[in-house]
N, C-alpha and C. Protein backbone atom coordinates (compact mmCIF):
# COMPACT_ATOMS: atom_id res chain seq x y z
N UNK A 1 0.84 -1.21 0.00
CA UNK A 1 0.00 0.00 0.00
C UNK A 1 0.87 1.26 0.00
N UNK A 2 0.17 2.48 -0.62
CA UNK A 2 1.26 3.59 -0.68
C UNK A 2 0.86 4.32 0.59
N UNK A 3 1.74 5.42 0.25
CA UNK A 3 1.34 6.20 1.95
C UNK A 3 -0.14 6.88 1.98
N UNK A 4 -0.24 7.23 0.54
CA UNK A 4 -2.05 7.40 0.36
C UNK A 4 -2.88 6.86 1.37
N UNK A 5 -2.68 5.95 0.58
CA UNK A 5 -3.92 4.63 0.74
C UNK A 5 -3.96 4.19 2.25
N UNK A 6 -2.63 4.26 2.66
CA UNK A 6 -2.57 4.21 4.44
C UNK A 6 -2.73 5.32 4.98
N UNK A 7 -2.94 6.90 4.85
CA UNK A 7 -3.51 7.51 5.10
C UNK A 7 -5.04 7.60 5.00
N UNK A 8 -5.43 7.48 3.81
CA UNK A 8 -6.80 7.16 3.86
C UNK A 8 -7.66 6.43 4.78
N UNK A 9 -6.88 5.02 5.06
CA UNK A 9 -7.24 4.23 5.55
C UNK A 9 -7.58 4.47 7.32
N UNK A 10 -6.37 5.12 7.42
CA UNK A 10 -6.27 5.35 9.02
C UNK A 10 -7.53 6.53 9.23
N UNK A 11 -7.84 7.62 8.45
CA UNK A 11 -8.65 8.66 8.63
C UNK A 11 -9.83 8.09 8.40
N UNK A 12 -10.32 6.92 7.55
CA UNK A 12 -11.84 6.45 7.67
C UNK A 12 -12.06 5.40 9.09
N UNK A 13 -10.84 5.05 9.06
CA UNK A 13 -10.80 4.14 10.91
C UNK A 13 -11.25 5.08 11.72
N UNK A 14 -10.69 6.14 11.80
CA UNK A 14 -10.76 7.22 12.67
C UNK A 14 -12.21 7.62 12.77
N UNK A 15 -12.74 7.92 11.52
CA UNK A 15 -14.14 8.33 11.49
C UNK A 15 -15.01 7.57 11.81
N UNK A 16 -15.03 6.30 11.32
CA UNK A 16 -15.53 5.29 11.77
C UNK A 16 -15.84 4.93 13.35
N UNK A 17 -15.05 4.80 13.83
CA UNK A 17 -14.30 4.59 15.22
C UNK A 17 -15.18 5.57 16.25
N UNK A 18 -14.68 7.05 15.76
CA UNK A 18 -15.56 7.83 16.60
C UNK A 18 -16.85 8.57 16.84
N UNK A 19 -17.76 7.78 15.81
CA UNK A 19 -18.86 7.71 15.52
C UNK A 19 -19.38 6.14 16.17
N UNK A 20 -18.72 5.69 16.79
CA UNK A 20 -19.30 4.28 17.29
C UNK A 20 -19.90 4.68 18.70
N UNK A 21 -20.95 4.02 19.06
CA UNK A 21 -22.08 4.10 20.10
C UNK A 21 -21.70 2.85 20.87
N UNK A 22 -20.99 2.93 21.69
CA UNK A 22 -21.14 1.34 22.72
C UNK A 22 -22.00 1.10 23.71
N UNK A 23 -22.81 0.38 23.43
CA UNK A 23 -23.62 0.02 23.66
C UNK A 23 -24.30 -1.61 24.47
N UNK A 24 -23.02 -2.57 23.99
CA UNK A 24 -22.83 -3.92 25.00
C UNK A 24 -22.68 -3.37 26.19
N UNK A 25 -23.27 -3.70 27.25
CA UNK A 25 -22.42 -3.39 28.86
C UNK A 25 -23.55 -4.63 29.19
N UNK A 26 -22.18 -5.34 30.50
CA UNK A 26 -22.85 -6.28 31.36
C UNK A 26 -22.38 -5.91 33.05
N UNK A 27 -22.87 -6.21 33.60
CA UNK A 27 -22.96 -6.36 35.37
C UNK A 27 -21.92 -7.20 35.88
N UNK A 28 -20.89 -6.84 36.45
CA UNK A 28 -20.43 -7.80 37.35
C UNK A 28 -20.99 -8.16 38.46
N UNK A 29 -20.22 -8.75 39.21
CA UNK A 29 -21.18 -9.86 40.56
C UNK A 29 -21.63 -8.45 41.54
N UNK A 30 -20.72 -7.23 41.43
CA UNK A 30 -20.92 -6.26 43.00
C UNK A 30 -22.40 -5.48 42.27
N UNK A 31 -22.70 -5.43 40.85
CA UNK A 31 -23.96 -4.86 40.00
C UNK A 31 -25.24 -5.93 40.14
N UNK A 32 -25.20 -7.05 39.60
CA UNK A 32 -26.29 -7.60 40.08
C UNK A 32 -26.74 -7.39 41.24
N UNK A 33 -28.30 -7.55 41.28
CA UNK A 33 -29.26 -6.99 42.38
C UNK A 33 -29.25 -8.52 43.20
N UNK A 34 -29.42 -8.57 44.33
CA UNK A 34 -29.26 -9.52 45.19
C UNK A 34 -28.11 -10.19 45.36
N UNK A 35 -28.20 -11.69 46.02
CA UNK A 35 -27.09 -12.02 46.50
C UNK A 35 -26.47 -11.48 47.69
N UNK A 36 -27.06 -10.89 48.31
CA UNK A 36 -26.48 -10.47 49.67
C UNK A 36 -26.61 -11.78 51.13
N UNK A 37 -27.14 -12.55 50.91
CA UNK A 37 -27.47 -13.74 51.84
C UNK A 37 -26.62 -14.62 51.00
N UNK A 38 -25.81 -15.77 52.07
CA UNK A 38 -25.25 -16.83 51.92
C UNK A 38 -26.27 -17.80 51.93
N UNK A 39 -26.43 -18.55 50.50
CA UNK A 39 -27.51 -19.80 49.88
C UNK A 39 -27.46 -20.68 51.16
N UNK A 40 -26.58 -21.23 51.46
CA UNK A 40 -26.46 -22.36 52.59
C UNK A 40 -25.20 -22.09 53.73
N UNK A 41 -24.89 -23.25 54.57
CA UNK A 41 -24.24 -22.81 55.75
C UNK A 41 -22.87 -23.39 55.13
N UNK A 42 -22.11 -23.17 55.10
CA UNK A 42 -20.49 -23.51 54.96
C UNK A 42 -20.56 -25.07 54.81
N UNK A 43 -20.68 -25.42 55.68
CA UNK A 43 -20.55 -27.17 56.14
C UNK A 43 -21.85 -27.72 56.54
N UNK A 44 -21.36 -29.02 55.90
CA UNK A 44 -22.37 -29.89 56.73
C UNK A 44 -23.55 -30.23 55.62
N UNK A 45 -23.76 -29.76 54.65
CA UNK A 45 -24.67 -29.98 52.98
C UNK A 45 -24.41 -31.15 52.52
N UNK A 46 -23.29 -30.87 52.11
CA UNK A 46 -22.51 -32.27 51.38
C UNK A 46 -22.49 -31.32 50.11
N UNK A 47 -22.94 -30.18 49.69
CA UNK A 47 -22.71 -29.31 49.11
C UNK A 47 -21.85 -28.71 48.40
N UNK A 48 -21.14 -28.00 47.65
CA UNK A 48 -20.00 -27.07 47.36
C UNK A 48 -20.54 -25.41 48.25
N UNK A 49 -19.73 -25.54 48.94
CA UNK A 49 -18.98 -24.20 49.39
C UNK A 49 -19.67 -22.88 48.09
N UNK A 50 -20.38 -21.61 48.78
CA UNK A 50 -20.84 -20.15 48.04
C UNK A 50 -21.46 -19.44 48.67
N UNK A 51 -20.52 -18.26 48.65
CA UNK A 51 -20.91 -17.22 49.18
C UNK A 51 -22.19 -16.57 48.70
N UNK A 52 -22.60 -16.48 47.65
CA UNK A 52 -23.84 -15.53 46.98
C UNK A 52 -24.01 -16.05 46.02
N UNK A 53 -25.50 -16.20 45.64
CA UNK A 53 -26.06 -16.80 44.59
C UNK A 53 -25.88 -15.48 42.91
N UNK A 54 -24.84 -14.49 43.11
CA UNK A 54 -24.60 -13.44 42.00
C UNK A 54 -22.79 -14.11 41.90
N UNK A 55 -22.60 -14.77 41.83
CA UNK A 55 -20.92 -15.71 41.85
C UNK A 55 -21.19 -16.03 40.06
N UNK A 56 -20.11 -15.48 39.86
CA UNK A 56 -20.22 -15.61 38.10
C UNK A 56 -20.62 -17.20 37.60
N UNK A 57 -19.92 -18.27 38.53
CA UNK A 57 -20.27 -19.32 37.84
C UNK A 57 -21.53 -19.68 38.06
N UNK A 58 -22.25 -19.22 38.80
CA UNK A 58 -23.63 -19.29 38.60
C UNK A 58 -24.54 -18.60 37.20
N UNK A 59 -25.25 -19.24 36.89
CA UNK A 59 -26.68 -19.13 35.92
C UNK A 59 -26.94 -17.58 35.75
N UNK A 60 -27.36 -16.81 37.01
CA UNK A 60 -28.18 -15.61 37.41
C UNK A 60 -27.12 -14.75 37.83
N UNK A 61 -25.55 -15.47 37.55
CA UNK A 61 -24.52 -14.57 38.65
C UNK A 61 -23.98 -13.60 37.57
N UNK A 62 -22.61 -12.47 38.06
CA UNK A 62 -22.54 -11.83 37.71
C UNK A 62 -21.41 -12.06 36.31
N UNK A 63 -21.16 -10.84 35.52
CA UNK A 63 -20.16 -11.25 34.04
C UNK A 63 -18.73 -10.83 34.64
N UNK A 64 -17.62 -11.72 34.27
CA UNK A 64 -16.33 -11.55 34.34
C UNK A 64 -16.02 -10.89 33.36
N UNK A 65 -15.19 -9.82 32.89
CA UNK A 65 -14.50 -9.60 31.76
C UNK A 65 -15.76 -9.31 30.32
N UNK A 66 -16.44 -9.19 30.85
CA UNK A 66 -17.62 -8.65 29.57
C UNK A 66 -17.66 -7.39 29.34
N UNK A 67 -17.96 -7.24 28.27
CA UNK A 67 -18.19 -5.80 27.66
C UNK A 67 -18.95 -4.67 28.59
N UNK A 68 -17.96 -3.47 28.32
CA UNK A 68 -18.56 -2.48 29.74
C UNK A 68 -18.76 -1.14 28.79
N UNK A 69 -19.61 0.06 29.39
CA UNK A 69 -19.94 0.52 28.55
C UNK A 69 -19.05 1.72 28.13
N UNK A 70 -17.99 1.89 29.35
CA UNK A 70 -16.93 3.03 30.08
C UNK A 70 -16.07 2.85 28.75
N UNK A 71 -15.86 1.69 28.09
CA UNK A 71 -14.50 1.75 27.24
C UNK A 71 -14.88 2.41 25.78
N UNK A 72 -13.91 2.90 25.54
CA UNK A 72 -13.61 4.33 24.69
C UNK A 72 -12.75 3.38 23.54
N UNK A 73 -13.40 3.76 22.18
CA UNK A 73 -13.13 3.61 21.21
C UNK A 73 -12.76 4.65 20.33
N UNK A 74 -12.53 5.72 20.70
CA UNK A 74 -12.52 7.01 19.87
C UNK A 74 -10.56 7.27 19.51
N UNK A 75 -10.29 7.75 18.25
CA UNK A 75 -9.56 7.45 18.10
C UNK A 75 -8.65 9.06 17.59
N UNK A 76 -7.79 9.86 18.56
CA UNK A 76 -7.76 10.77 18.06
C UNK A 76 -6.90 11.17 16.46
N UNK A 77 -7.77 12.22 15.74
CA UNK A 77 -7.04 12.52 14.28
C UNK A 77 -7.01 14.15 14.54
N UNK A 78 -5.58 14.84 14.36
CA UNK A 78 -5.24 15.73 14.20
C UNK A 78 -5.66 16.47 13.08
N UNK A 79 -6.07 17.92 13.22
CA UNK A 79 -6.50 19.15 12.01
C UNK A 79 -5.64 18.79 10.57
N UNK A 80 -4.13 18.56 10.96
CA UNK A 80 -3.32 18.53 9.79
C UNK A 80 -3.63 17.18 9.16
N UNK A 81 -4.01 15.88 9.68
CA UNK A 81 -3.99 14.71 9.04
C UNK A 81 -5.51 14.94 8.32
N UNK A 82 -6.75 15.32 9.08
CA UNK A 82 -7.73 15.45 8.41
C UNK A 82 -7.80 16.11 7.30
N UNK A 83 -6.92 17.40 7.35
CA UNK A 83 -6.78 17.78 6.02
C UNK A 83 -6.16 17.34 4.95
N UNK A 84 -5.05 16.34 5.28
CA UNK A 84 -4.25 15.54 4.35
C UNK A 84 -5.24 14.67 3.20
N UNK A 85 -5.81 14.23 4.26
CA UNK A 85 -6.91 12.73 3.98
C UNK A 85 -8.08 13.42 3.15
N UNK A 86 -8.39 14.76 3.44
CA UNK A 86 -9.38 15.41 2.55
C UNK A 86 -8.27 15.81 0.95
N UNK A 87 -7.25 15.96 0.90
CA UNK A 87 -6.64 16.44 -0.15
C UNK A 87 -6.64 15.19 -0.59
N UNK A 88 -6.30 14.07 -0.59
CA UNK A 88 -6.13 13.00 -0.86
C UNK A 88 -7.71 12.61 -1.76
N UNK A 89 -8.49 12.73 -0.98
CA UNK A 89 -9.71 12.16 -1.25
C UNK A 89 -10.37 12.90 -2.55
N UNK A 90 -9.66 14.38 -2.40
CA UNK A 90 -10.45 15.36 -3.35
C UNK A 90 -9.41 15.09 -4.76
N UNK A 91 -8.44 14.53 -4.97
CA UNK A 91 -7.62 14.39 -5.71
C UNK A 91 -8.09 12.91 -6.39
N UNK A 92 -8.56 12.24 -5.77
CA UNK A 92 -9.20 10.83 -6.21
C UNK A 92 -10.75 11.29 -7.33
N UNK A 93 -11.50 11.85 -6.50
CA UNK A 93 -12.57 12.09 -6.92
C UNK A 93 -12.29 13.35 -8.28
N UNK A 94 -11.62 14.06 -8.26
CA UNK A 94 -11.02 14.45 -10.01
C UNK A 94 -10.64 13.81 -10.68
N UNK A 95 -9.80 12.96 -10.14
CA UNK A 95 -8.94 11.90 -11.27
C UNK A 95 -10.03 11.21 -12.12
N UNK A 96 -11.15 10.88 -11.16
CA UNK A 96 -12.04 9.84 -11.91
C UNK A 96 -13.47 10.89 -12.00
N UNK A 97 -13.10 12.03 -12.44
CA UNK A 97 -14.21 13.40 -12.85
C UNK A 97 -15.35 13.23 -12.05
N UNK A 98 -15.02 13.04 -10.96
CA UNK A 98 -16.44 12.85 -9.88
C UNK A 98 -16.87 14.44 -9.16
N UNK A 99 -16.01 15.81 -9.70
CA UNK A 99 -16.40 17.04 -9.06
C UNK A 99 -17.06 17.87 -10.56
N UNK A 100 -18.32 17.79 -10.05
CA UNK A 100 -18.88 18.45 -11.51
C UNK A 100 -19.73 19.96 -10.43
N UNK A 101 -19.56 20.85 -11.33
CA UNK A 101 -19.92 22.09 -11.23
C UNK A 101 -21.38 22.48 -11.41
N UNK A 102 -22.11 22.84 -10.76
CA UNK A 102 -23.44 23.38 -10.87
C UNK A 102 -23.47 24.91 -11.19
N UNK A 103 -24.16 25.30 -11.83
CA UNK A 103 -24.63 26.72 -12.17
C UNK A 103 -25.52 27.28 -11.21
N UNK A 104 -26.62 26.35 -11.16
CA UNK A 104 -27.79 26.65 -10.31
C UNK A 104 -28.44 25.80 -10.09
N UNK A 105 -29.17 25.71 -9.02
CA UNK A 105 -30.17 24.82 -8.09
C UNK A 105 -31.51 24.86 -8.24
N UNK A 106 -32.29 23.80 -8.71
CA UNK A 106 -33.62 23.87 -8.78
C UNK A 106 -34.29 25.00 -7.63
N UNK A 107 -35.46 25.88 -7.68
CA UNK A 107 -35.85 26.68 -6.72
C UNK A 107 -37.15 26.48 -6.12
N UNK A 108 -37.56 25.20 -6.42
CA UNK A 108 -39.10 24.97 -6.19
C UNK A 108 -39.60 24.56 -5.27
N UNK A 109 -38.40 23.68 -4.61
CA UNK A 109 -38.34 22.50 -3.76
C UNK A 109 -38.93 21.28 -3.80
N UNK A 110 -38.74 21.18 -5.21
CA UNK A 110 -39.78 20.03 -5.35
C UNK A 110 -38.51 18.38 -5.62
N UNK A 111 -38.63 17.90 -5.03
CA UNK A 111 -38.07 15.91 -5.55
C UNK A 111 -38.09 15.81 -7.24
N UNK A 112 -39.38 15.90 -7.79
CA UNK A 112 -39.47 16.04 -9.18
C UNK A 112 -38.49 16.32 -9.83
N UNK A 113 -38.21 17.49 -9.75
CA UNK A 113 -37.55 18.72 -10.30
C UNK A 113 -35.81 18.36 -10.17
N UNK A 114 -35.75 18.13 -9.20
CA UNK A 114 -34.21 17.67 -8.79
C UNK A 114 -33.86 16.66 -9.15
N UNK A 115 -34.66 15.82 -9.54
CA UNK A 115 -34.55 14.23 -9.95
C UNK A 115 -34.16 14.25 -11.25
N UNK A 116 -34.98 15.29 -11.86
CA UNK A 116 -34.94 15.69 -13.61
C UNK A 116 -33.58 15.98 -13.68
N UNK A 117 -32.93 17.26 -13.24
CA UNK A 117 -31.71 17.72 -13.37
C UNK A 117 -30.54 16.91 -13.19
N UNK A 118 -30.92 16.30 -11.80
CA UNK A 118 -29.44 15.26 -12.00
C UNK A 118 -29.58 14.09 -12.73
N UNK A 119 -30.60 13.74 -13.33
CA UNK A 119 -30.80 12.36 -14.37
C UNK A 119 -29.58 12.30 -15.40
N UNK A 120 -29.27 13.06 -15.56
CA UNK A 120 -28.07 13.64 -16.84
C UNK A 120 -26.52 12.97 -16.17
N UNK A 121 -26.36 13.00 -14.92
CA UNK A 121 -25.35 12.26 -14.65
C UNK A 121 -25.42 11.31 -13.98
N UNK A 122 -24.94 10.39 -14.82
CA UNK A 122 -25.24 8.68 -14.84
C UNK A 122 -24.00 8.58 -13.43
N UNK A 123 -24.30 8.79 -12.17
CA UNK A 123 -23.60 7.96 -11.02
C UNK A 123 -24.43 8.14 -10.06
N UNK A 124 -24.68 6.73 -9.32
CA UNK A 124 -25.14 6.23 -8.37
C UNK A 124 -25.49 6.95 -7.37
N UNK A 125 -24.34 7.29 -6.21
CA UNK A 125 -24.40 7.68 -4.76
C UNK A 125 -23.70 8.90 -5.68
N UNK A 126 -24.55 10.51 -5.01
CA UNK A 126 -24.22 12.14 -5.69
C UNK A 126 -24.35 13.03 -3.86
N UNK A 127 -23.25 13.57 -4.26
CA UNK A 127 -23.36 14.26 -2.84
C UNK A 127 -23.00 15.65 -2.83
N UNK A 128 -24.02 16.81 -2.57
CA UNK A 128 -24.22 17.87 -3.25
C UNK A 128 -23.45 19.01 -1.74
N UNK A 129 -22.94 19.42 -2.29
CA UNK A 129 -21.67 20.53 -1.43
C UNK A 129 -22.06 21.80 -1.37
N UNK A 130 -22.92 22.39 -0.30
CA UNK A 130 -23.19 23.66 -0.45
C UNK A 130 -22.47 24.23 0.40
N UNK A 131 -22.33 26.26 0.86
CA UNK A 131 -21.16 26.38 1.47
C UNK A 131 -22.27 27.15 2.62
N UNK A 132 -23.59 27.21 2.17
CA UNK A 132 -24.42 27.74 3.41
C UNK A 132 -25.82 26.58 3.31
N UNK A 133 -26.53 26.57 4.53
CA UNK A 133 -27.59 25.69 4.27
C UNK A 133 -28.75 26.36 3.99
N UNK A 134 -29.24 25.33 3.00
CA UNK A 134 -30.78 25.66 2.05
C UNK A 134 -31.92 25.06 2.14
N UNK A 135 -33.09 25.70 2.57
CA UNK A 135 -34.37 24.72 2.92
C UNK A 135 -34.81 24.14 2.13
N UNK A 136 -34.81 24.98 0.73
CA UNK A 136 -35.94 24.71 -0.50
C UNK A 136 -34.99 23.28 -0.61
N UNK A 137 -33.43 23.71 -1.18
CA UNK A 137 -32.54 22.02 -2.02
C UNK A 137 -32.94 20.98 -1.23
N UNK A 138 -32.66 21.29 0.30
CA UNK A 138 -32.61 19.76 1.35
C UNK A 138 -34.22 19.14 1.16
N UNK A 139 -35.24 20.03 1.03
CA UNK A 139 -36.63 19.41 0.82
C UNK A 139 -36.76 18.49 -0.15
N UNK A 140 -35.89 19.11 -0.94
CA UNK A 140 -35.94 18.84 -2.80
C UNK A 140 -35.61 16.82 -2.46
N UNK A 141 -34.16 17.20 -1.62
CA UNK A 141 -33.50 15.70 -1.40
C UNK A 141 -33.77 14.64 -0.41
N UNK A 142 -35.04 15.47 0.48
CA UNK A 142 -35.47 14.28 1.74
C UNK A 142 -35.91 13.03 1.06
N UNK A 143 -36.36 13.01 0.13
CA UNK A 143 -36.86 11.65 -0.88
C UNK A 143 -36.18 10.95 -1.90
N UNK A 144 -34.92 11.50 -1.81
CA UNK A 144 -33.74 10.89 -2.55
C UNK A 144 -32.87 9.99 -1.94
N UNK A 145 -32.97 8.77 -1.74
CA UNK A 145 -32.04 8.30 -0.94
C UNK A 145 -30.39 8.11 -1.96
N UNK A 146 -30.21 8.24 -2.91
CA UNK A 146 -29.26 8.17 -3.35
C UNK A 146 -28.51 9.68 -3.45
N UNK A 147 -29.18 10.26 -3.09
CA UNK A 147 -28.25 11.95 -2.74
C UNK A 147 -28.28 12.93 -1.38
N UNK A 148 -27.13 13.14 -1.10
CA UNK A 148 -27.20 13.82 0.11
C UNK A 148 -26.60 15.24 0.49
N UNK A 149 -26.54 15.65 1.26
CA UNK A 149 -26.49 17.39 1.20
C UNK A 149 -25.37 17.43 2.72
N UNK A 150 -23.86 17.96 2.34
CA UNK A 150 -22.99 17.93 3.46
C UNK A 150 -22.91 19.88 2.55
N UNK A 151 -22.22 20.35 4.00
CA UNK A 151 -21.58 21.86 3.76
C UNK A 151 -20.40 21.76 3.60
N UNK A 152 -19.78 22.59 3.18
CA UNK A 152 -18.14 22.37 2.36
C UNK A 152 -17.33 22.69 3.91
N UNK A 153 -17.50 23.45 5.00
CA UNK A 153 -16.81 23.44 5.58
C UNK A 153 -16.76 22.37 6.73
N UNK A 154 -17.65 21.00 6.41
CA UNK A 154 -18.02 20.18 7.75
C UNK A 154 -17.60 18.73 6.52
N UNK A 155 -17.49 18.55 5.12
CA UNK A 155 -17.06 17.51 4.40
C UNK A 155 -15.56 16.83 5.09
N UNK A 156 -15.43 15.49 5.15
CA UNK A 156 -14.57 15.11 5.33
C UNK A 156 -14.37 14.13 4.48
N UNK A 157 -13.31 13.81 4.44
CA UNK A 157 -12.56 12.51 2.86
C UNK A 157 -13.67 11.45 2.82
N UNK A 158 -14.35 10.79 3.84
CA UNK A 158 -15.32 10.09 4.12
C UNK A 158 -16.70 10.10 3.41
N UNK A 159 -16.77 11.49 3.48
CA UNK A 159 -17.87 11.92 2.56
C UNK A 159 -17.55 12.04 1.14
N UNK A 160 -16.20 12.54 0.48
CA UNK A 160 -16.30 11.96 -0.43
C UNK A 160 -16.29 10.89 -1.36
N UNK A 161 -15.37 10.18 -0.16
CA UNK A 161 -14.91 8.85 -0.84
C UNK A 161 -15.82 8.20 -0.97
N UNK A 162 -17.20 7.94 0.01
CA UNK A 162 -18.56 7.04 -0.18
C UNK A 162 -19.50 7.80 -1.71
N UNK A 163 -18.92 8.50 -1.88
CA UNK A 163 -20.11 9.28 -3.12
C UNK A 163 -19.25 9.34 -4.57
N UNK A 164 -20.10 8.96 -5.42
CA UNK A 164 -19.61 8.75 -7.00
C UNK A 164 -19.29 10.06 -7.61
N UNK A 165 -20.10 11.22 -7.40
CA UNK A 165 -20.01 12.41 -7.78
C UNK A 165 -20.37 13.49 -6.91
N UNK A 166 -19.11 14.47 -6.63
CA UNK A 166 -19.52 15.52 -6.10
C UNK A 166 -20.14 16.82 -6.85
N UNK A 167 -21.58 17.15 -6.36
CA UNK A 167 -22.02 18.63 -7.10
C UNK A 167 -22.10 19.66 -6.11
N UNK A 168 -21.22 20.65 -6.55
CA UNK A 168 -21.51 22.11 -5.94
C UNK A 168 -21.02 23.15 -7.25
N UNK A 169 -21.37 24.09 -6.87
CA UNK A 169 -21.29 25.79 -7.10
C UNK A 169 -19.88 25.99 -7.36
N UNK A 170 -19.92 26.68 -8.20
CA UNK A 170 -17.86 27.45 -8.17
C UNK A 170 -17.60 27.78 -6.77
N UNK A 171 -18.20 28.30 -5.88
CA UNK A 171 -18.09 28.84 -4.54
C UNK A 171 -18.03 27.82 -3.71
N UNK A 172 -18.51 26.58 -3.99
CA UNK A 172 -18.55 25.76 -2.90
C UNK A 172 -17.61 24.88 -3.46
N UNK A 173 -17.16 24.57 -4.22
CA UNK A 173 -16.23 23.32 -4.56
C UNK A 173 -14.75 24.37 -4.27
N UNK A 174 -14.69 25.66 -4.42
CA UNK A 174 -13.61 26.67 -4.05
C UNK A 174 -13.05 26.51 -2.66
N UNK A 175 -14.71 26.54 -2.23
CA UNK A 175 -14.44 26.54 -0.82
C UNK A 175 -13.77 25.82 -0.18
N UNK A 176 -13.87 24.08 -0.69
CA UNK A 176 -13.42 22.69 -0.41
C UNK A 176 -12.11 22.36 -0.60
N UNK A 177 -11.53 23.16 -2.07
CA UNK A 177 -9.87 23.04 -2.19
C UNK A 177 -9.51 24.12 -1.30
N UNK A 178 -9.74 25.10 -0.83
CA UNK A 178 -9.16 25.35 0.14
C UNK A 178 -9.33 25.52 1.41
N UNK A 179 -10.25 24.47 1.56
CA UNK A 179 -9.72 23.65 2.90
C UNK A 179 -8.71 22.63 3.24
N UNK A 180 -8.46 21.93 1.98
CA UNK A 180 -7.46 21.04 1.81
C UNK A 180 -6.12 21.34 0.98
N UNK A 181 -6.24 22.73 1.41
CA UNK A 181 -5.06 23.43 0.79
C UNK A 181 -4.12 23.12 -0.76
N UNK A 182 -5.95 23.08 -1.22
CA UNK A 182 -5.26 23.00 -3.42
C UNK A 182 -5.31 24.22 -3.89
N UNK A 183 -5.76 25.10 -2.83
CA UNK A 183 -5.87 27.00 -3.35
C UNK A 183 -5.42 27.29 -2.29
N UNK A 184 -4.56 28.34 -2.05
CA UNK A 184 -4.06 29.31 -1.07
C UNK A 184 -5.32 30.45 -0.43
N UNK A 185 -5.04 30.39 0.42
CA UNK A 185 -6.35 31.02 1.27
C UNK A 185 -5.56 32.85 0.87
N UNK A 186 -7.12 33.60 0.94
CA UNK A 186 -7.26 35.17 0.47
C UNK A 186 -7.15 35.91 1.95
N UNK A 187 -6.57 35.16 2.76
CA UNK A 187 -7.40 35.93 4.39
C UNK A 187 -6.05 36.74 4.35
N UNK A 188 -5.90 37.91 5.05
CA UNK A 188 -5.04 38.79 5.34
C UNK A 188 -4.31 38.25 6.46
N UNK A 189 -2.64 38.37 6.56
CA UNK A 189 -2.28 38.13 7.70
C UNK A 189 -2.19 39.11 8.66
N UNK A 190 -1.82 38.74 10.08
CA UNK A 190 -2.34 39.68 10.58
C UNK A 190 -0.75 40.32 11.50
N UNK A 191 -0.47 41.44 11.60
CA UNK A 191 1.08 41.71 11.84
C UNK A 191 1.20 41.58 13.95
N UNK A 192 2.05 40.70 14.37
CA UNK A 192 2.24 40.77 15.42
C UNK A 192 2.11 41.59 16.24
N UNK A 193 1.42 41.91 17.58
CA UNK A 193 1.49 43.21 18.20
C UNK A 193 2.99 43.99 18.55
N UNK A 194 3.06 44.86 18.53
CA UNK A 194 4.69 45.50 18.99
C UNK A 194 4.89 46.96 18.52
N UNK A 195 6.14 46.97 18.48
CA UNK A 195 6.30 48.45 18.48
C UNK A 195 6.27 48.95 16.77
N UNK A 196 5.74 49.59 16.29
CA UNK A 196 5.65 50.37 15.03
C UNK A 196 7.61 50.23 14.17
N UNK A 197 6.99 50.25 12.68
CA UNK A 197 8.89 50.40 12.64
C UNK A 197 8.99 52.01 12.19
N UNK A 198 8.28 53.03 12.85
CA UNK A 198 8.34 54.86 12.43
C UNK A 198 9.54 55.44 12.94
């Protein structure tokens, strides 16, 4: 594998990972409810020897070593790697002409209407990049399950890599290379506080 592809890889683990809900948890013996009375007397049964009927090797008793709900799967990814993994991802999805440009957006809000327009490009899963959110488009797409609506400044490689074609605006696909630093940002720098050079 190249260093790509193991970057990639590690940043969809990552996403993956910390989007997970754990949700297994079991009781050990001090969590189960009861068991506070000794079943029988020490001696004299003919019995085996037990303290509390919540003793793991019991039926009703408590879990050794089972899934708890405290453990943390989250996996931290740094600003600079996320952005790597987005350059990466946005460089994939050109290669194979998956960033196509919109002019303009149906205004009706209608499913119909939106269905018509993107019929013209023959790919599957389309994931539409706006750089502010829109009531009328997202209405347009609640009934589309094959298209979905992320903002350019919350997209991550994840999002593109699951989608065949990205559509946005000159402004919003702008927006996206430079977040992943394929355009140099317009922001002014800003001069250290201190003494004047007059």
């Amino acid at each position: 594998m190249s260093n790509k592809q193991i970057a990639l890889a590690l940043a969809l683990r990552g996403y993956a990972a910390n989007r997970r809900q754990v949700l297994a948890n079991t009781k050990t013996r001090g969590e189960v409810s009861g068991g506070g009375r000794k079943p029988w007397r020490q001696k004299g049964t003919g019995r085996a020897r037990v303290g509390s009927i919540r003793n793991p090797i019991w039926r009703t008793g408590g879990v050794v070593f089972g899934p708890r709900k405290k453990r943390d799967y989250r996996l931290a990814l740094t600003d600079s790697f996320k952005k790597h993994a987005l350059k990466i991802a946005l460089a994939i999805q050109a290669q194979a002409n998956g960033l196509i440009e919109m002019k303009n957006w149906p205004t009706d809000g209608k499913t119909k209407t939106l269905a018509q327009a993107l019929s013209s490009i023959d790919k599957q899963q389309i994931t539409i990049i706006l750089v502010k959110s829109d009531l009328t488009l997202s209405r347009a797409v609640k009934n589309l399950p094959s298209v979905e609506i992320r903002l350019a400044k919350n997209v991550t490689a994840e999002d593109l890599l699951r989608a065949d074609a990205i559509l946005g605006t000159d402004e919003a696909l702008t927006h996206l290379k430079k977040r992943a630093n394929l355009i140099e940002s317009t922001k002014p720098t800003r001069r250290a506080p201190g003494k004047s050079k007059v």
